[in-house]
Protein backbone atom coordinates (compact mmCIF):
# COMPACT_ATOMS: atom_id res chain seq x y z
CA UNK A 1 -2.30 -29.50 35.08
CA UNK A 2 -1.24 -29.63 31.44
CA UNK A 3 -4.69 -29.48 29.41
CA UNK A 4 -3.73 -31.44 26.82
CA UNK A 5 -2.47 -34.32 29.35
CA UNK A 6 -6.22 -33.65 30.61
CA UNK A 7 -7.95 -34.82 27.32
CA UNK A 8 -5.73 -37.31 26.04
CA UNK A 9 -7.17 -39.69 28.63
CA UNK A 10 -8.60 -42.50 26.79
CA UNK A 11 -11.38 -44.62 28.76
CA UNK A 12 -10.80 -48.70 27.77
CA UNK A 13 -14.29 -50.61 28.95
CA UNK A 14 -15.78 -53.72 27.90
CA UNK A 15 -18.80 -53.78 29.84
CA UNK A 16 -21.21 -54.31 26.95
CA UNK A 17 -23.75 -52.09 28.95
CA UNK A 18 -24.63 -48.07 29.18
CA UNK A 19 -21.06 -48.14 30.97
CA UNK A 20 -19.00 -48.85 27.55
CA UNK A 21 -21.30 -46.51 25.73
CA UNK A 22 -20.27 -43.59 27.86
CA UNK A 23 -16.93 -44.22 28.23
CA UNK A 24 -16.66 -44.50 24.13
CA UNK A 25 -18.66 -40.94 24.00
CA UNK A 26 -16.16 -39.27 26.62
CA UNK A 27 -13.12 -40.91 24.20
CA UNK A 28 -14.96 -39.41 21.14
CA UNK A 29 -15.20 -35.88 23.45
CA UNK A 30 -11.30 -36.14 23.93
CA UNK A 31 -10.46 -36.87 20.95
CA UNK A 32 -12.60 -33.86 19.40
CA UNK A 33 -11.22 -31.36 22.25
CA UNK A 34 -7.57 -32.74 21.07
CA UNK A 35 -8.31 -31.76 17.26
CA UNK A 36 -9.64 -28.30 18.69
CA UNK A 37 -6.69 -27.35 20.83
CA UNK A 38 -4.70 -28.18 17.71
CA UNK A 39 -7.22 -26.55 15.50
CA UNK A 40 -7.10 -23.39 17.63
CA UNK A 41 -3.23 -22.85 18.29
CA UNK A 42 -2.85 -23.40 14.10
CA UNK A 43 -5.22 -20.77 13.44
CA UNK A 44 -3.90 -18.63 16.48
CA UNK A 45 -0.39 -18.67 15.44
CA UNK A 46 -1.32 -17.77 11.67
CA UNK A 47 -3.23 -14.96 12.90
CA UNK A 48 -0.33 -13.81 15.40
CA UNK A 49 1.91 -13.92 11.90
CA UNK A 50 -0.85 -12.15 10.01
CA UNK A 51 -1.09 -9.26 12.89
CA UNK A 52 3.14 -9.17 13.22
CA UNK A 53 3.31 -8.77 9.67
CA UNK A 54 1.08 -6.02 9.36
CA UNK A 55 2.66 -4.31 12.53
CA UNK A 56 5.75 -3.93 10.53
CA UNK A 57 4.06 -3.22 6.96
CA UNK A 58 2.57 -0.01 8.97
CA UNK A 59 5.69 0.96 10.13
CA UNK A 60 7.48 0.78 6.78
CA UNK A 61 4.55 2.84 5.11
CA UNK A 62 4.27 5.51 7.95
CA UNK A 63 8.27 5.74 8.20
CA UNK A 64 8.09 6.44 4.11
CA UNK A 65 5.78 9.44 3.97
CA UNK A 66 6.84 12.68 4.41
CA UNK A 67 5.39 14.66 6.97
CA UNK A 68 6.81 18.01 7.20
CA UNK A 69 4.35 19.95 5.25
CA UNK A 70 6.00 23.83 6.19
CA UNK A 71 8.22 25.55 4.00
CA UNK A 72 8.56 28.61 5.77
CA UNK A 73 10.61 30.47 3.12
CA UNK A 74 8.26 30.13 -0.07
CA UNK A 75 4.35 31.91 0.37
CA UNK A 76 3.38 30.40 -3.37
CA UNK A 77 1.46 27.56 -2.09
CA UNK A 78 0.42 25.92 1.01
CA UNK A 79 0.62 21.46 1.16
CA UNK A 80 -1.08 19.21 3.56
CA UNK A 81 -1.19 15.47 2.71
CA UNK A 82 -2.77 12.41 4.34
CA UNK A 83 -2.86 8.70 4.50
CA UNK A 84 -5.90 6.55 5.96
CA UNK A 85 -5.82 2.58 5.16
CA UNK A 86 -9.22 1.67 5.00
CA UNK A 87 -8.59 -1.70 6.49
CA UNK A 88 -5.25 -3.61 5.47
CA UNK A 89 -2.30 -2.05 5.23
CA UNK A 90 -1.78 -1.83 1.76
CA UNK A 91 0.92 0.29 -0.42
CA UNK A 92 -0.69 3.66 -0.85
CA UNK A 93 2.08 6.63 -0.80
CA UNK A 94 2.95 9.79 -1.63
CA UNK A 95 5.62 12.35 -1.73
CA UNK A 96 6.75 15.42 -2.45
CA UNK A 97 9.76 17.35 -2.75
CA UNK A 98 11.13 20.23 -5.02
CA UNK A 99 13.33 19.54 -8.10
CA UNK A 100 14.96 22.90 -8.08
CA UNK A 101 13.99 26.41 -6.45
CA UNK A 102 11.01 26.84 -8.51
CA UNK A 103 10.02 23.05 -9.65
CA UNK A 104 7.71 20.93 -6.91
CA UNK A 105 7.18 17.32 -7.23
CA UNK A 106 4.14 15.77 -6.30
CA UNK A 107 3.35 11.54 -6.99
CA UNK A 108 0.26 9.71 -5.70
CA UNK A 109 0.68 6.25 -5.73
CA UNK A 110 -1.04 2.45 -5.10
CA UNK A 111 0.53 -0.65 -5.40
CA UNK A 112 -0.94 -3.87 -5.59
CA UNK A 113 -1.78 -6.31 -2.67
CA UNK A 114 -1.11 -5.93 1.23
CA UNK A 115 1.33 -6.53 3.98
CA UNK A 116 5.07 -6.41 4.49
CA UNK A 117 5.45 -6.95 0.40
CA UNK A 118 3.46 -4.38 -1.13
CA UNK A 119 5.16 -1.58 1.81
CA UNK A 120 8.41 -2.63 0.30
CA UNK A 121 7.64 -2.29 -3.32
CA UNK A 122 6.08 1.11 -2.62
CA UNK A 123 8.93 2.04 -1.43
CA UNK A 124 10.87 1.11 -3.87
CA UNK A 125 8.55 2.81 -6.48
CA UNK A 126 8.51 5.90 -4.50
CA UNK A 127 12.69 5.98 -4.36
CA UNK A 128 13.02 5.18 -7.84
CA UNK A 129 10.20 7.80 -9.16
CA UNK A 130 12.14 10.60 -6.86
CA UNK A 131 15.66 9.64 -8.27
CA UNK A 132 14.45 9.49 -11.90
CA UNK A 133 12.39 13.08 -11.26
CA UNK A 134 15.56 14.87 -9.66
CA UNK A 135 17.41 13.71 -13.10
CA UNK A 136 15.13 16.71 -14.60
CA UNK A 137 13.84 14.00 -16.98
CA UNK A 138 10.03 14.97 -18.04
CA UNK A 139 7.30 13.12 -16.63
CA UNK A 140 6.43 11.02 -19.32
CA UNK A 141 10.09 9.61 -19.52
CA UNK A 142 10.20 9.32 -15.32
CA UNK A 143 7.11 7.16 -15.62
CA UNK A 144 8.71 5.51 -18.88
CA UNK A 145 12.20 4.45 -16.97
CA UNK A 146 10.26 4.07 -13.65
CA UNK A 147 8.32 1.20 -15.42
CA UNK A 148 11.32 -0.78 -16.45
CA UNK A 149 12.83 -0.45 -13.63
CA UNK A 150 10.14 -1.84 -11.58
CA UNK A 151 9.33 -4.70 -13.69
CA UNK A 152 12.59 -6.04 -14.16
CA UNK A 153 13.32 -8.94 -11.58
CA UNK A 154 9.55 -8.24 -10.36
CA UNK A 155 8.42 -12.24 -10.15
CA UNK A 156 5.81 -11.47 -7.67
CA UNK A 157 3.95 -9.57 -10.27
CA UNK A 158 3.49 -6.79 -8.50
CA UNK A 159 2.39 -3.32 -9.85
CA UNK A 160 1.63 0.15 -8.97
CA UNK A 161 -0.27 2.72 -10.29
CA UNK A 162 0.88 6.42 -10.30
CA UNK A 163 0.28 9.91 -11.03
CA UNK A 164 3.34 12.50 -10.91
CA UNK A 165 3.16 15.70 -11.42
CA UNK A 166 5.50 18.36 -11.47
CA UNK A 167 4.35 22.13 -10.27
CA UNK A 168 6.24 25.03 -11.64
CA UNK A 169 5.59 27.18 -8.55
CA UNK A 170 6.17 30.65 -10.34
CA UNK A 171 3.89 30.45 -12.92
CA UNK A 172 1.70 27.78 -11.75
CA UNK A 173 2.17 25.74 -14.99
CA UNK A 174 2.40 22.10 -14.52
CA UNK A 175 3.41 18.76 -16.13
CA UNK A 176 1.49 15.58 -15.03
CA UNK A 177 1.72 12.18 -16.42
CA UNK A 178 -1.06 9.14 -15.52
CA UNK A 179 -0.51 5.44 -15.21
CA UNK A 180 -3.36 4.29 -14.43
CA UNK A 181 -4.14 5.97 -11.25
CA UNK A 182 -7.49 7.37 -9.78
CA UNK A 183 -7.54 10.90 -11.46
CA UNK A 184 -6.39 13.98 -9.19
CA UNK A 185 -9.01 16.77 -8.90
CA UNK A 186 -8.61 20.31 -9.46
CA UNK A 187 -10.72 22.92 -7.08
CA UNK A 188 -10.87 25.90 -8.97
CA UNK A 189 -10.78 29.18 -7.33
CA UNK A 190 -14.64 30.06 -8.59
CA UNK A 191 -15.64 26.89 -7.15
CA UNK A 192 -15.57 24.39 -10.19
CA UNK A 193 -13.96 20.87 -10.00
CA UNK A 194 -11.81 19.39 -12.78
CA UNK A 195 -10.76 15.87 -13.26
CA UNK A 196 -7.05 15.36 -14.38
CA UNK A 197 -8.60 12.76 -17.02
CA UNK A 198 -6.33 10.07 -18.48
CA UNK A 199 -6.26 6.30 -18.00
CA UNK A 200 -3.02 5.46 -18.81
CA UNK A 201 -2.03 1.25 -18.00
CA UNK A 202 -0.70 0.98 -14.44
CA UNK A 203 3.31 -0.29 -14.54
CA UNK A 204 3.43 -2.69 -17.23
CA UNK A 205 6.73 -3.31 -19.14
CA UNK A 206 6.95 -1.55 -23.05
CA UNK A 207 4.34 1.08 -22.58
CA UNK A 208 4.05 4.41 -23.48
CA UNK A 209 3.48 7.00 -21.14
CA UNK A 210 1.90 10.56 -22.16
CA UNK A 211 2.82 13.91 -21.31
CA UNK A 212 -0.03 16.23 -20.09
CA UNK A 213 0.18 20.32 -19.13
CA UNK A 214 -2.06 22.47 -17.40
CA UNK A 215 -1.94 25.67 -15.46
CA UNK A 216 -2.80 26.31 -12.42
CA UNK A 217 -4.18 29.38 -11.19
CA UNK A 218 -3.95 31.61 -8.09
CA UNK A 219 -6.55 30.16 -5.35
CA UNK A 220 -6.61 27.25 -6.95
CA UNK A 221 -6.28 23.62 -5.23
């Protein structure tokens, strides 16, 4: 039988004795199990929606990041990159692509919050940083157009934070620009570690972005 038919049985006695009392403590016990069932399918079906959501926020994410990390044809470098959520899917990316035979693109990113809405704004910030980079525009003015372009119309609020860089692979010279992102290391071939050290603001709309170069050297990673 139906469960909930089950509890909604109400007891009506007017015995004045022990009777009445239990027959008032099994209608207080129905109507308690009723509240519960209700309770429980509420906060089942919330957390079926919670769990479908982030189903499809993980797929959006994984579909989004590159995965081919061979390029048989060039012996200047070797690439391996990879993605762990700690807990939540969230909007960390990547990517990476060259710019022209001897210009690789790298960009780390993080946007804000969880779920189906941050996937989609990372990937949004991930296509629009890879269009404005294959433009040839220099970093500074990639993160510079990037930043209007993803705060117009934004009335969530959301926001990423970013680091591009762009790799000349010949001579190992490199242009990186910083919004606001945990700095990238350096592992230098003699064993020292180097900190790509600026804390530029994360996308907000009107701000300046700077222009950084390095070199890299052979060995180095």
């Amino acid at each position: 039988e139906n469960l909930s038919e089950i509890v909604a049985l109400n007891i009506d006695v007017k015995t004045g004795d022990e009777i009445e009392i239990l027959a008032e403590a099994f209608n207080k016990m129905t109507s308690d199990i009723i509240r519960y069932i209700k309770e429980l399918t509420s906060v089942t079906s919330e957390r079926e929606r919670i769990e479908t959501e982030l189903r499809i926020a993980t797929l959006i994410q994984e579909g989004m990041l590159p995965r081919n990390f061979e390029y048989p044809d060039r012996n200047e470098f070797t690439l391996y990159a990879s993605m762990r959520a700690a807990k939540d899917v969230g909007g960390d990316f990547y990517d990476f692509f060259f710019v022209d035979d001897d210009h690789f693109c790298i960009t780390i990113g993080d946007v804000s919050g969880k779920g189906v809405p941050a996937a989609l704004f990372m990937a949004m910030a991930k296509a629009t940083v890879k269009d404005l980079v294959l433009r040839r525009l220099p970093v500074d003015e990639v993160m510079t157009e990037a930043n209007v372009t993803l705060c117009n119309n934004n009335e969530q609020g959301m926001f990423v934070t970013l680091l591009i860089a762009i790799i000349n692979v010949k001579t190992g010279v490199f242009q990186w620009c910083d919004a606001g992102h945990d700095p990238a290391i350096i592992w230098k071939k003699d064993g020292q570690v180097e900190l790509l050290v600026y804390y530029g603001q994360p996308s907000w709309p009107h701000f300046p972005f700077l222009f950084h170069s390095q070199t890299l050297e052979m060995m180095d990673r």
